[in-house]
Protein backbone atom coordinates (compact mmCIF):
# COMPACT_ATOMS: atom_id res chain seq x y z
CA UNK A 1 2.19 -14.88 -100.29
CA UNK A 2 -1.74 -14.61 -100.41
CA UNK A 3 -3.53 -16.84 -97.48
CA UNK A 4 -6.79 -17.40 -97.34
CA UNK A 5 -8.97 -17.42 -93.84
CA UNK A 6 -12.16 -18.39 -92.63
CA UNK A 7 -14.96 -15.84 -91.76
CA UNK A 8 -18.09 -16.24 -89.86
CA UNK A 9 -20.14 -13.65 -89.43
CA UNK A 10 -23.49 -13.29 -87.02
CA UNK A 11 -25.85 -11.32 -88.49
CA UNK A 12 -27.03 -10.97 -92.35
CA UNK A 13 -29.23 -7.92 -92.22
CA UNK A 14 -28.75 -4.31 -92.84
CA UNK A 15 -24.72 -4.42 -91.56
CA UNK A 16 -24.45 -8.16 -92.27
CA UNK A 17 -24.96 -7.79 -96.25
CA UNK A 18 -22.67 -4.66 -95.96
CA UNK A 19 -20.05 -6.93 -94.56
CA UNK A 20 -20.49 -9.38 -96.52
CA UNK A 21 -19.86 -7.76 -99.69
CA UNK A 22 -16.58 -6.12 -97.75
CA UNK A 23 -15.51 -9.63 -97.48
CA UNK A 24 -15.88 -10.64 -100.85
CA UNK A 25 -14.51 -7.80 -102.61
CA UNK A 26 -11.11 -6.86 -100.22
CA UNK A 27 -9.16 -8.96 -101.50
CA UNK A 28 -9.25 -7.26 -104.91
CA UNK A 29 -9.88 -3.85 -104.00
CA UNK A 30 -6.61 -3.98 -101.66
CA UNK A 31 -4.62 -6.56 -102.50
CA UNK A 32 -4.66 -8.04 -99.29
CA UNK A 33 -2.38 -10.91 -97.93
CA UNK A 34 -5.07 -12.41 -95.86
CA UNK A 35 -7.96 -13.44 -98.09
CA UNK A 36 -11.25 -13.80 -96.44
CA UNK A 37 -12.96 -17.04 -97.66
CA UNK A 38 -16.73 -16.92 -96.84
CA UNK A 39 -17.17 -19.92 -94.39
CA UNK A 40 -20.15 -19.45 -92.46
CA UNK A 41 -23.30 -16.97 -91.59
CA UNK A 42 -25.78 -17.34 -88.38
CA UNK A 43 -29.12 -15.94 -88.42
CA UNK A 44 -31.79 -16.04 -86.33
CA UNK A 45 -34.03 -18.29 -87.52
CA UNK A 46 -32.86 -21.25 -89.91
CA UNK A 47 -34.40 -20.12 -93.51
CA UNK A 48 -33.02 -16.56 -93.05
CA UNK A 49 -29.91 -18.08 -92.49
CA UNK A 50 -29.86 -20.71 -95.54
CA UNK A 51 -31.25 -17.11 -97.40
CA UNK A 52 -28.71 -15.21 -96.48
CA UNK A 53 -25.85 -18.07 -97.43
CA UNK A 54 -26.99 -18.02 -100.95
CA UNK A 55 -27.51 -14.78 -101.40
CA UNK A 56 -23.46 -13.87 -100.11
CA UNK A 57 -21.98 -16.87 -101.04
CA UNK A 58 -21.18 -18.26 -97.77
CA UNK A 59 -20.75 -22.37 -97.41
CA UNK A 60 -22.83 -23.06 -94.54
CA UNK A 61 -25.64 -21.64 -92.53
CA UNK A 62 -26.77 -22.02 -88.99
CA UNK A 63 -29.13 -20.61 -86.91
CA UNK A 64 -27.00 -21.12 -83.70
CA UNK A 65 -24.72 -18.72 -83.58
CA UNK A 66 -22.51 -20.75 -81.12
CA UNK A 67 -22.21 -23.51 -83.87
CA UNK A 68 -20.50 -21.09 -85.85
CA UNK A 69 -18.35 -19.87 -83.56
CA UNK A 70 -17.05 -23.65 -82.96
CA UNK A 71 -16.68 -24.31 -86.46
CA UNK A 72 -13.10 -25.05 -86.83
CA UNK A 73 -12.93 -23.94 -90.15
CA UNK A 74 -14.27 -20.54 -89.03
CA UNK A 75 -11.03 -18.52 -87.93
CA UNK A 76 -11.90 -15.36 -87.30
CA UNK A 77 -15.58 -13.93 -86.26
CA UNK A 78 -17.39 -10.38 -87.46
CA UNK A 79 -20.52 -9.24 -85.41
CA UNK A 80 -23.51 -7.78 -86.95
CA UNK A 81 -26.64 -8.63 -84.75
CA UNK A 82 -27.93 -6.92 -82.50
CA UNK A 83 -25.89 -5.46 -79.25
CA UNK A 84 -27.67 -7.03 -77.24
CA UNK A 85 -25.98 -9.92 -78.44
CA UNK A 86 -22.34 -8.70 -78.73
CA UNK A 87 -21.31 -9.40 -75.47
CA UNK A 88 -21.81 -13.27 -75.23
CA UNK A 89 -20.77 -13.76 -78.97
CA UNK A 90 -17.62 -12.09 -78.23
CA UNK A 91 -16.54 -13.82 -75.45
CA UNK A 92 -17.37 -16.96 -76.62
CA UNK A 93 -15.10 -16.47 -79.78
CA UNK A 94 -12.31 -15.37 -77.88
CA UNK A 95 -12.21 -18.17 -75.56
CA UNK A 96 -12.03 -20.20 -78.82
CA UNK A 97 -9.23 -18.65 -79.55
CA UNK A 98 -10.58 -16.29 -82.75
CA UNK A 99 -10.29 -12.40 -83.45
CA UNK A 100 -12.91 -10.56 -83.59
CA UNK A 101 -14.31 -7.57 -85.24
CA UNK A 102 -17.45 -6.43 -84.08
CA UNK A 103 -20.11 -3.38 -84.88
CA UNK A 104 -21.21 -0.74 -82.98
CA UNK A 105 -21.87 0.22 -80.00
CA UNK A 106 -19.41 -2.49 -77.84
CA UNK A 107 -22.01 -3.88 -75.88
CA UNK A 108 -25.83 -2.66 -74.66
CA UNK A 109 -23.94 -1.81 -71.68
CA UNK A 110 -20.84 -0.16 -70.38
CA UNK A 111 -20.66 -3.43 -67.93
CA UNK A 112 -21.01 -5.11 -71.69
CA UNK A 113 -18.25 -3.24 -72.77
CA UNK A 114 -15.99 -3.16 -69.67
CA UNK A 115 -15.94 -6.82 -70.12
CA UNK A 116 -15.71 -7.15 -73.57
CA UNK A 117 -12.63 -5.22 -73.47
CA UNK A 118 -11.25 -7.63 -70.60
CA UNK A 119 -11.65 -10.68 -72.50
CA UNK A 120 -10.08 -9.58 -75.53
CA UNK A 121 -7.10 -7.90 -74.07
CA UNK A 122 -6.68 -11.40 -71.71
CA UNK A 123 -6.77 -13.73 -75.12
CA UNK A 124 -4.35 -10.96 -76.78
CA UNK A 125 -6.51 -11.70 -80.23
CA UNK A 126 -6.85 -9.00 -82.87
CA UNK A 127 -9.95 -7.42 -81.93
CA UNK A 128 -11.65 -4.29 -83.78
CA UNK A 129 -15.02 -2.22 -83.34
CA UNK A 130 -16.75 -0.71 -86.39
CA UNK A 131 -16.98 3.13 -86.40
CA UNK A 132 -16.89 3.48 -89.96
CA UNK A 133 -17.49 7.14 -91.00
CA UNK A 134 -14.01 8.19 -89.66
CA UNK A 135 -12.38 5.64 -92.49
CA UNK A 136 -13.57 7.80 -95.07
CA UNK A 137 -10.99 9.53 -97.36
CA UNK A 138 -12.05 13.13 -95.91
CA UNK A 139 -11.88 12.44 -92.22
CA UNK A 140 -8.67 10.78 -92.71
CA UNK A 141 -7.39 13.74 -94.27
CA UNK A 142 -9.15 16.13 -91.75
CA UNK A 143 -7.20 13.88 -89.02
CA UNK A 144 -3.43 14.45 -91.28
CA UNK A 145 -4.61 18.27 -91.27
CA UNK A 146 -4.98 18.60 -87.66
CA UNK A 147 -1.39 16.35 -87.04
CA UNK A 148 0.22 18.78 -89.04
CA UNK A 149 -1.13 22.00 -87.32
CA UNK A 150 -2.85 23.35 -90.67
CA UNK A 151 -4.97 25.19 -88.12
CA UNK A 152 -2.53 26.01 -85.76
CA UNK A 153 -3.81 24.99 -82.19
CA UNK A 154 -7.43 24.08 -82.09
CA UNK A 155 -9.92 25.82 -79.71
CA UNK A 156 -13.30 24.70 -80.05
CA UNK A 157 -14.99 21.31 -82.19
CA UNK A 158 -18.47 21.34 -82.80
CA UNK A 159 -20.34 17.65 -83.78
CA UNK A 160 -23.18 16.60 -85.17
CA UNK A 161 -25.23 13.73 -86.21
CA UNK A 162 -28.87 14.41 -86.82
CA UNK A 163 -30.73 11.74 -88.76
CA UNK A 164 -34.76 12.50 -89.09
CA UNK A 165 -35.80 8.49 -89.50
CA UNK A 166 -38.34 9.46 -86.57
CA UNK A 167 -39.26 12.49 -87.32
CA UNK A 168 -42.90 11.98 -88.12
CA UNK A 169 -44.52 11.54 -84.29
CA UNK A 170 -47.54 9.18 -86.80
CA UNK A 171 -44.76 6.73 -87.52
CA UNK A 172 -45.50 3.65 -85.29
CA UNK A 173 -43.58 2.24 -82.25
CA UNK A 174 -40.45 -0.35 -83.03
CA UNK A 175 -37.85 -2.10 -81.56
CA UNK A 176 -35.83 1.34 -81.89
CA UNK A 177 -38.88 3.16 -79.70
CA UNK A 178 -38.02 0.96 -76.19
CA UNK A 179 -35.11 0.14 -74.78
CA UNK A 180 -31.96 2.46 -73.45
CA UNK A 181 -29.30 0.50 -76.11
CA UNK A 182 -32.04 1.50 -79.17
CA UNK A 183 -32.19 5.19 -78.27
CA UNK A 184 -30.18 8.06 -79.86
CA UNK A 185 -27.77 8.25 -77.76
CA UNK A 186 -27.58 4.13 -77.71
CA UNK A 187 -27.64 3.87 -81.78
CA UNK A 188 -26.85 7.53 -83.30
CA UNK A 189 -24.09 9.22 -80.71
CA UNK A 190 -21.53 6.59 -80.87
CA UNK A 191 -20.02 7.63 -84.15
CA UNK A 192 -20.13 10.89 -83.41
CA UNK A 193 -18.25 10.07 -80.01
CA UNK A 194 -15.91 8.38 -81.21
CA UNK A 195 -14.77 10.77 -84.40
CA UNK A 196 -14.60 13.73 -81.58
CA UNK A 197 -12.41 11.25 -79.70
CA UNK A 198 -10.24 10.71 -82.69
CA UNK A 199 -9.94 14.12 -83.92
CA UNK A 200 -9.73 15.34 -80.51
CA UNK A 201 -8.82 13.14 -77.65
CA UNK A 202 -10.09 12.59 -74.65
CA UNK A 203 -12.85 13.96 -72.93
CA UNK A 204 -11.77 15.43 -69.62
CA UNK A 205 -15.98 16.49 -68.04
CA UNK A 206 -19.10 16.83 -69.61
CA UNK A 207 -22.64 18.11 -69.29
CA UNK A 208 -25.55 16.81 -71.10
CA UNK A 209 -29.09 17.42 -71.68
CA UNK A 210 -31.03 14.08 -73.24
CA UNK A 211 -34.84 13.93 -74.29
CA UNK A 212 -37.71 12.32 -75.61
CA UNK A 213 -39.48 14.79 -77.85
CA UNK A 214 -42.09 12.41 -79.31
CA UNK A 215 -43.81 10.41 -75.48
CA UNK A 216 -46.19 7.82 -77.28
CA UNK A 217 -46.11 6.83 -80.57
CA UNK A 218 -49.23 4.67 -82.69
CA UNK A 219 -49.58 0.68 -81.97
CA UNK A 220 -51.67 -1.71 -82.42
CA UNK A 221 -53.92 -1.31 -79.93
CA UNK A 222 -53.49 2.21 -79.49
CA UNK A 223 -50.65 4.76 -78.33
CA UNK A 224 -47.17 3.11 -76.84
CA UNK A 225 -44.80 4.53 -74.65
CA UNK A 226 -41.58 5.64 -76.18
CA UNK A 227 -39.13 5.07 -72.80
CA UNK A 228 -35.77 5.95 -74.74
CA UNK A 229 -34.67 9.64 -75.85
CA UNK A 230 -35.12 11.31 -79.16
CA UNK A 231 -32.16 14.01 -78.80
CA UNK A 232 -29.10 15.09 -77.04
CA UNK A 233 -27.19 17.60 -76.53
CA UNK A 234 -23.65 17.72 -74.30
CA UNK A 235 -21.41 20.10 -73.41
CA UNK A 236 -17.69 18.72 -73.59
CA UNK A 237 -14.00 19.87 -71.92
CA UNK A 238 -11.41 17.73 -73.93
CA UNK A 239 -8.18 16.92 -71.83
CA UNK A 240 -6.21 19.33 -73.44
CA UNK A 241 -8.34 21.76 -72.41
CA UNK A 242 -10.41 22.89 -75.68
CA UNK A 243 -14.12 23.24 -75.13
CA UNK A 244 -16.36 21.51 -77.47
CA UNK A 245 -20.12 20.94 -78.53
CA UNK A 246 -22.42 17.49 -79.63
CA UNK A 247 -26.07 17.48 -81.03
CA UNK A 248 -27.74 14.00 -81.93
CA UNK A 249 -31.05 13.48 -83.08
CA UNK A 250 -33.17 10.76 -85.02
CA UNK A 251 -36.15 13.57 -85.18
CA UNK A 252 -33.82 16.57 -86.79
CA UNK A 253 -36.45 17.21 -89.84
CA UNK A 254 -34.42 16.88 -93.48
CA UNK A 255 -31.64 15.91 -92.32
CA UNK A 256 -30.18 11.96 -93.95
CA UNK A 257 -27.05 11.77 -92.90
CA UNK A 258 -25.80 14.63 -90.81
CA UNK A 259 -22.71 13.39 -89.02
CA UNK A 260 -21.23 16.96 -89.34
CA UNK A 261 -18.07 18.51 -87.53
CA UNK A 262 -16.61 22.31 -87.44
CA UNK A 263 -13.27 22.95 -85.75
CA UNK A 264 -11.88 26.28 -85.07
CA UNK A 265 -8.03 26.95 -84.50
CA UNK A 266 -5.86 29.91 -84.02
CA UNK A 267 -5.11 29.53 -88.04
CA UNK A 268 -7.98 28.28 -89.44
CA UNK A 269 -10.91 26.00 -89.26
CA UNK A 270 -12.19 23.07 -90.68
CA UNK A 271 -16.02 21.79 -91.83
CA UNK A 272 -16.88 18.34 -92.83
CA UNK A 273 -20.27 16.91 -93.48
CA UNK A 274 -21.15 13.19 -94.51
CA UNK A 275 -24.31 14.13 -96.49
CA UNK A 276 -21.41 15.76 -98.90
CA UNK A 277 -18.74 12.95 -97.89
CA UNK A 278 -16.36 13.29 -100.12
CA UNK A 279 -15.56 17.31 -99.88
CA UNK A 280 -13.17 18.79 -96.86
CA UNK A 281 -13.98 22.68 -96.15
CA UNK A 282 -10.44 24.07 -95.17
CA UNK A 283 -9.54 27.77 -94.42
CA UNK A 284 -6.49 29.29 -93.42
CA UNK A 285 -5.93 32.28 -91.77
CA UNK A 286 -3.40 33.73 -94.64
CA UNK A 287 -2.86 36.77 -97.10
CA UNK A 288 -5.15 39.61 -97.35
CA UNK A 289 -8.50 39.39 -95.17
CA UNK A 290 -10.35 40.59 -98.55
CA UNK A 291 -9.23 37.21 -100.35
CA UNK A 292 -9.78 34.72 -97.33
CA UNK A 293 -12.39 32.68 -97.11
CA UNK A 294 -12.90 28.63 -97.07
CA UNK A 295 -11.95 26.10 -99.78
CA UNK A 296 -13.77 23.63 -100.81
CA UNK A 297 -11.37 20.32 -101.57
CA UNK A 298 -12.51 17.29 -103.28
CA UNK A 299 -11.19 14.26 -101.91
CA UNK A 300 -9.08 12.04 -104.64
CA UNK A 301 -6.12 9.76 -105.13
CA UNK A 302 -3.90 12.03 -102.75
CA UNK A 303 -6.06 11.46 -99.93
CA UNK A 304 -6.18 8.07 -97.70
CA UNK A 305 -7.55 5.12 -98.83
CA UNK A 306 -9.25 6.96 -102.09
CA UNK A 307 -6.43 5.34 -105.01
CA UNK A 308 -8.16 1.71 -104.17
CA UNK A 309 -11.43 2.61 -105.32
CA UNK A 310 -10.90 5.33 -107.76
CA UNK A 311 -8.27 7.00 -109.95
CA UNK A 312 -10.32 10.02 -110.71
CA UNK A 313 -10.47 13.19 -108.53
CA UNK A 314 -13.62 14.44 -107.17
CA UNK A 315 -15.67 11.15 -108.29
CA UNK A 316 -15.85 10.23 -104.84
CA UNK A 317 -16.79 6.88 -102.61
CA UNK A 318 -19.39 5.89 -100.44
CA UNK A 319 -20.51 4.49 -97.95
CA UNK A 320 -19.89 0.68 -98.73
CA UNK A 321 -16.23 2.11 -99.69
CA UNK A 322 -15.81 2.79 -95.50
CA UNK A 323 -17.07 -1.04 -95.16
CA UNK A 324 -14.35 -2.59 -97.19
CA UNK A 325 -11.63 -0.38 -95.76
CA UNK A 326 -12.40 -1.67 -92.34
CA UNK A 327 -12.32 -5.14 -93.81
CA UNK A 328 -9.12 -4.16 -94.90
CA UNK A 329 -8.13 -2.99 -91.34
CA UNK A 330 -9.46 -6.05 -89.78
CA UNK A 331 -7.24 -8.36 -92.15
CA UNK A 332 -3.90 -6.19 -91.59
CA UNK A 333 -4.72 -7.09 -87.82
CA UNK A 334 -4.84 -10.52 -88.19
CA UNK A 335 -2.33 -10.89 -90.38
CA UNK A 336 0.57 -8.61 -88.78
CA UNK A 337 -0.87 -9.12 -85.25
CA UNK A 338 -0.86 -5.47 -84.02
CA UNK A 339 -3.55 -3.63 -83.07
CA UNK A 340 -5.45 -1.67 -85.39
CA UNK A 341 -7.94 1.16 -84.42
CA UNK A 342 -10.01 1.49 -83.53
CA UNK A 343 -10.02 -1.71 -81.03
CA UNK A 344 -11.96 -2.77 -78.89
CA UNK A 345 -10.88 -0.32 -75.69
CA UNK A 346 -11.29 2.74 -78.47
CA UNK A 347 -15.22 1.62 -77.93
CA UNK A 348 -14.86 1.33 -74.44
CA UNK A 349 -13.91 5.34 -74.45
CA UNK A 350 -17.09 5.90 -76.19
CA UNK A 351 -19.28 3.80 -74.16
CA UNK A 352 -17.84 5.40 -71.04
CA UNK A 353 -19.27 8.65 -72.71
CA UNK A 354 -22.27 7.43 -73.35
CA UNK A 355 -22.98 6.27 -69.52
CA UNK A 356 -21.30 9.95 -68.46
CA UNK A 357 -24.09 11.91 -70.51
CA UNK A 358 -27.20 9.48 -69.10
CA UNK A 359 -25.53 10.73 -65.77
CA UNK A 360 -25.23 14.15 -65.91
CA UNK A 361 -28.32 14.40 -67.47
CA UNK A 362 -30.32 13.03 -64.67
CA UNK A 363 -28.45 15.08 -62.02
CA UNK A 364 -28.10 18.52 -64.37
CA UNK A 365 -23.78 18.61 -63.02
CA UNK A 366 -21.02 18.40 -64.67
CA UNK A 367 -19.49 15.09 -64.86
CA UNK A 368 -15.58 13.79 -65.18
CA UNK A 369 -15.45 11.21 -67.80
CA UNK A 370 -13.76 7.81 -66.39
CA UNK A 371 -10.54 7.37 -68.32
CA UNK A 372 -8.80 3.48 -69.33
């Protein structure tokens, strides 16, 4: 039987309008039980808001973001503002009794985090985080590949993600130039984290190098500061004892979209790339050494989540596709009442990386990574 249930979601920008149309379209694209009805959307400022509620279709705006979290007929709450904000909205909506799902990272904090995670597991509500690239079709798969040994045992992972948004050292200081939470490793790194701690596991000890390649950048009145980092690199142990790599940059010239991964096993190895999301590089260590070499597979409707969008091999989805699966996730949570990952704790992990690297970057050692 098809319910419906009240949404309110903070935030109608970038991420906001992306989960917005998740929302709206779920239902069909999935056939969901739970059917998201599109009660209410909080902005910062009143006529962004009221804009933003005609433009989704949602029935009521507010520029309080607390109204909307006491809205009674708002039953379940989805995060999209800034994470500097995450903390207090979550909390709030818990205590009122309403899952939550919110986006990346957890908090602007690991103490953000930390107690993010403690009020959601003490209300015992569904509650998700949104590290969408490892919901597409070819990650998924990459993840069934592993399970199944197709590469026998894996010894080394390599990650990426390299965006060049702030490349050019004449584009002007932002909101993204100051501020810890707004630097690469506060914005970019924790996707990557979190698909090496999916495809992976744990993190046992790290090293890490982090930077600021570009100091000042133009304002208004001259050159401005830049006091976050450009680039990172860290050196990783996993738990199990496999020895990894992870670059991030927002100045890594040409590259779009570069969250990128290479694993190596005693079999075989694996490449995936999101600038070419929907294709899985696989080789196996089989037959005659003259004939080996890696396939390329196309992701279609024998791969996860690919049937709902598409019946046709090879014509791929995107990135609003990963959206609408989490939306799908998010629902199932609600609706079954068992946890769903990633969770809220699965962003804990990552933000507990995060604070590791700033660490052993300022001291040049080797850390241990705090486990839950």
């Amino acid at each position: 039987m098809v319910a419906e249930i009240g949404i309110g979601l903070v935030g109608g920008g970038y991420m906001g309008k992306a989960h917005a149309v998740a929302l709206s379209c779920v239902g069909a694209v999935f056939d969901t039980a739970l059917r998201p009805r599109l009660e209410m959307i909080a902005a910062t400022s009143t006529a962004s808001a009221e804009r933003y509620r005609r433009a989704y279709g949602f029935g009521w705006a507010t520029d309080d973001w607390r109204e909307l979290v006491a809205n009674p007929k708002v039953q379940a709450v989805v995060i999209a503002s800034p994470q500097s904000t995450h903390r207090a909205i979550a909390e709030a909506a818990f205590a009122a009794g309403k899952p939550v799902f919110c986006e990346k990272p957890l908090g602007a904090s690991l103490a953000d985090a930390e107690a993010m995670v403690a009020a959601a597991e003490a209300s015992g509500l569904p509650n998700m985080i949104g590290f969408n690239y490892v919901r597409t079709p070819a990650t998924q798969f990459v993840s069934q590949l592993l399970a199944e040994g197709a590469i026998g045992d894996p010894i080394w992972f390599r990650g990426e993600h390299t965006e060049d948004f702030l490349a050019d050292p004449t584009l002007p200081a932002t909101w993204r130039t100051t501020g810890r939470a707004n630097g690469c490793m506060g914005d970019l790194a924790p996707h990557p984290v979190n698909c090496l701690l999916t495809l992976m596991g744990p993190v046992a000890e790290l090293s890490a190098r982090i930077e600021t390649v570009h100091p000042t950048r133009p304002g208004p009145n001259g050159p401005v500061a830049v006091d976050n980092d450009d680039q990172a690199q860290l050196m990783l142990r996993f738990a199990n004892g496999v020895m990894g790599h992870l670059f991030v940059s927002r100045v890594a010239t040409g590259r779009k979209m570069g969250y990128a991964y290479e694993i190596h096993g005693t079999r075989g190895a694996i490449r995936f790339d999101q600038e070419d999301q929907n294709s899985v590089w696989l080789y196996r260590a089989e037959g005659p050494e003259a004939t080996r070499g890696f396939t390329r597979i196309l992701t279609g409707p024998q791969h996860p989540d690919y049937l709902a969008f598409c019946q046709g091999p090879g014509h791929g989805t995107g990135y609003q596709d990963q959206i609408i699966i989490e939306a799908r996730d998010f629902l199932l949570a609600i609706a079954t009442g068992k946890p769903v990952r990633p969770t809220f704790r699965d962003g804990l992990a990552v933000s507990r990386i995060i604070d590791t690297a700033f660490k052993a970057s300022d001291d040049g050692r080797w850390h241990a990574v705090p486990q839950a």
